[in-house]
C-alpha atoms as a PDB file:
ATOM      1  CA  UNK A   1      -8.400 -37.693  13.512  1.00  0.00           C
ATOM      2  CA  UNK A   2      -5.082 -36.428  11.877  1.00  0.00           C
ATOM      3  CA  UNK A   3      -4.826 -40.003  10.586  1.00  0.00           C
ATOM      4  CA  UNK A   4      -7.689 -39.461   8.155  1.00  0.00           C
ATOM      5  CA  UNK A   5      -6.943 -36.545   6.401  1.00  0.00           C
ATOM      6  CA  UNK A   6      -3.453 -37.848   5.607  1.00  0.00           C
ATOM      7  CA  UNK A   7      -4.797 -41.923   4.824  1.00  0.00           C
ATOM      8  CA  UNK A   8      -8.856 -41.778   3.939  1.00  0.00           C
ATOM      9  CA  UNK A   9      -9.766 -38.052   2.940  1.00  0.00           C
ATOM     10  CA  UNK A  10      -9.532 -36.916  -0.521  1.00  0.00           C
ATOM     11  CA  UNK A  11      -7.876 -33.662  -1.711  1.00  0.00           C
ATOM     12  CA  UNK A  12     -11.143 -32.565  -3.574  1.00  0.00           C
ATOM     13  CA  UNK A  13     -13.468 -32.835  -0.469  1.00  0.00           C
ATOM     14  CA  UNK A  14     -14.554 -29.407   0.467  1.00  0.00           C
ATOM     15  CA  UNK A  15     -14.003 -29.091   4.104  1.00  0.00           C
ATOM     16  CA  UNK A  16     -16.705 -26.073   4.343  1.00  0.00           C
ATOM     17  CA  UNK A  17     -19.488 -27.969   2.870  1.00  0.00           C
ATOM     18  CA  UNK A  18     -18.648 -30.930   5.736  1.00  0.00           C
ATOM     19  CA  UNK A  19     -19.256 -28.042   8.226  1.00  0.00           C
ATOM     20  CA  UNK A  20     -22.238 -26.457   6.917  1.00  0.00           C
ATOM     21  CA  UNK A  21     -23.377 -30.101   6.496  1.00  0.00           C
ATOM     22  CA  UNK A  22     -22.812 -31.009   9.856  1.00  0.00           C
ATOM     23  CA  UNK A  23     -24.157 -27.850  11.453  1.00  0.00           C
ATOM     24  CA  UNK A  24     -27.357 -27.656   9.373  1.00  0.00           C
ATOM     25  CA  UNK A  25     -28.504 -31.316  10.590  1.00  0.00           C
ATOM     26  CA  UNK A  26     -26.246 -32.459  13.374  1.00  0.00           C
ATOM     27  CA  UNK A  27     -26.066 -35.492  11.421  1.00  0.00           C
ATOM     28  CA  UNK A  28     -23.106 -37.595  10.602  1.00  0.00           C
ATOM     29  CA  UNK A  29     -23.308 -36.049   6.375  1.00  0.00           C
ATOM     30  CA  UNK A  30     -20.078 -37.083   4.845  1.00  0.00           C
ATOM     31  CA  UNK A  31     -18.736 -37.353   1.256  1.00  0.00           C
ATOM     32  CA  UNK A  32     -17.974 -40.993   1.083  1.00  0.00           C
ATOM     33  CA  UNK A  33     -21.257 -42.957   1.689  1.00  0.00           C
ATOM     34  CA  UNK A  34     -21.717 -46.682   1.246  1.00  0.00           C
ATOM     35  CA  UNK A  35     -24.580 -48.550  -1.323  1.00  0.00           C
ATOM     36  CA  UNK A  36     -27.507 -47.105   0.020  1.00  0.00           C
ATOM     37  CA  UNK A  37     -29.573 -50.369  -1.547  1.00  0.00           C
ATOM     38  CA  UNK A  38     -27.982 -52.546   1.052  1.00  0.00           C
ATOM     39  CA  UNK A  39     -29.366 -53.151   4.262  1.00  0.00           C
ATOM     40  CA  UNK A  40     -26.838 -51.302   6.417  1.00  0.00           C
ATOM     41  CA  UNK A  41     -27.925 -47.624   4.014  1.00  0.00           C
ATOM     42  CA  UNK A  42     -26.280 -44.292   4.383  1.00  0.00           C
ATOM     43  CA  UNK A  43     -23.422 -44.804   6.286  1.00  0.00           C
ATOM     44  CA  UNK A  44     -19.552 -43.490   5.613  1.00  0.00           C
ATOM     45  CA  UNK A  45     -17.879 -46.074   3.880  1.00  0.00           C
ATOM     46  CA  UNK A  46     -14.229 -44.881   5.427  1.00  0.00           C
ATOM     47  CA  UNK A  47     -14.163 -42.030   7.145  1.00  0.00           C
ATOM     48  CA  UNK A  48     -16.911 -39.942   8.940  1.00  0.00           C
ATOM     49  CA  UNK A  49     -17.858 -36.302   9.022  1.00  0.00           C
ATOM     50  CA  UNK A  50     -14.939 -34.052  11.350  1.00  0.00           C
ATOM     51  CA  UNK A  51     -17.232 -31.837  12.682  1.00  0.00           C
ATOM     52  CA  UNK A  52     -19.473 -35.217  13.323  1.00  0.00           C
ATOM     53  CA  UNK A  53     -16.431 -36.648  14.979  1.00  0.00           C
ATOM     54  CA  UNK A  54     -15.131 -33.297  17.298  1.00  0.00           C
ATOM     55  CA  UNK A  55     -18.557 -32.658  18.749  1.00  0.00           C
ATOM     56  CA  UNK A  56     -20.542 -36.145  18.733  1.00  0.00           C
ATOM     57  CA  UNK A  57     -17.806 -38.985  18.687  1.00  0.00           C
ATOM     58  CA  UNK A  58     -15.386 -37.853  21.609  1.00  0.00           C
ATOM     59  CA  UNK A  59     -13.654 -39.959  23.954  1.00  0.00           C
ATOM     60  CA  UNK A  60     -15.877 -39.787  27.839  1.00  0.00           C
ATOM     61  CA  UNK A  61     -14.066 -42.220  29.088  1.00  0.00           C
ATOM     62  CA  UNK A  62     -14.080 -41.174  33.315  1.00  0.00           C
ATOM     63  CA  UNK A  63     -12.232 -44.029  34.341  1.00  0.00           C
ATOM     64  CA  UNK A  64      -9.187 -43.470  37.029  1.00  0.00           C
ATOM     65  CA  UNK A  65      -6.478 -45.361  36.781  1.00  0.00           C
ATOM     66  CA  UNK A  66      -2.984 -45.802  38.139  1.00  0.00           C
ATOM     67  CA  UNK A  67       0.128 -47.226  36.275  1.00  0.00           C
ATOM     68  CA  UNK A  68       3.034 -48.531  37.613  1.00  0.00           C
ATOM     69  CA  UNK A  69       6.515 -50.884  37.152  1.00  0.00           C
ATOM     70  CA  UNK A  70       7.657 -52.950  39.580  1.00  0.00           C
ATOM     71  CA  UNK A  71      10.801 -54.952  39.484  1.00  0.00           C
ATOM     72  CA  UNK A  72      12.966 -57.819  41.001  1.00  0.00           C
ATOM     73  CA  UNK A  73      16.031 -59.126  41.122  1.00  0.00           C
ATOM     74  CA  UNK A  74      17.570 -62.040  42.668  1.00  0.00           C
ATOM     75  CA  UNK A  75      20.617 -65.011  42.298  1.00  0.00           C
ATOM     76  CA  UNK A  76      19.871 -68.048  41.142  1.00  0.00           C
ATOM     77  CA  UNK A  77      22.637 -69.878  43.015  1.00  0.00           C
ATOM     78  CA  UNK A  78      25.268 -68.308  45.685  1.00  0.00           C
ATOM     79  CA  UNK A  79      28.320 -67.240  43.603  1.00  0.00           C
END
């Protein structure tokens, strides 16, 4: 997230607007949308809508999982 304000999101994007945008539909409304005359239509060409992304596009990942390191060492030859 911190990555696209610094590398996709212009200066002149008002951040208040994206909110009230993304509150007043719940919908993905961002600044930077694609042709709409293709076929894939209204969708962010770069970057989406941060309130979009911090209530709709979070991580659920439940998964478990254990890491480890394991090691050996041994002689090739006596010596």
């Amino acid at each position: 997230m911190n990555q696209n304000f610094r590398q996709w999101y212009q200066t002149n994007v008002d951040v208040q607007e994206q909110k009230d945008a993304y509150f007043r539909t719940g919908k993905n409304i961002t600044w930077n949308w694609s042709d709409p005359s293709t076929p894939s239509g209204l969708k962010p060409i770069y970057t989406d809508n941060y309130y979009w992304t911090v209530y709709q596009n979070y991580e659920n990942d439940t998964r478990s999982r254990i890491f480890g390191n394991v090691e050996m060492n041994y002689k090739a030859t006596h010596g």
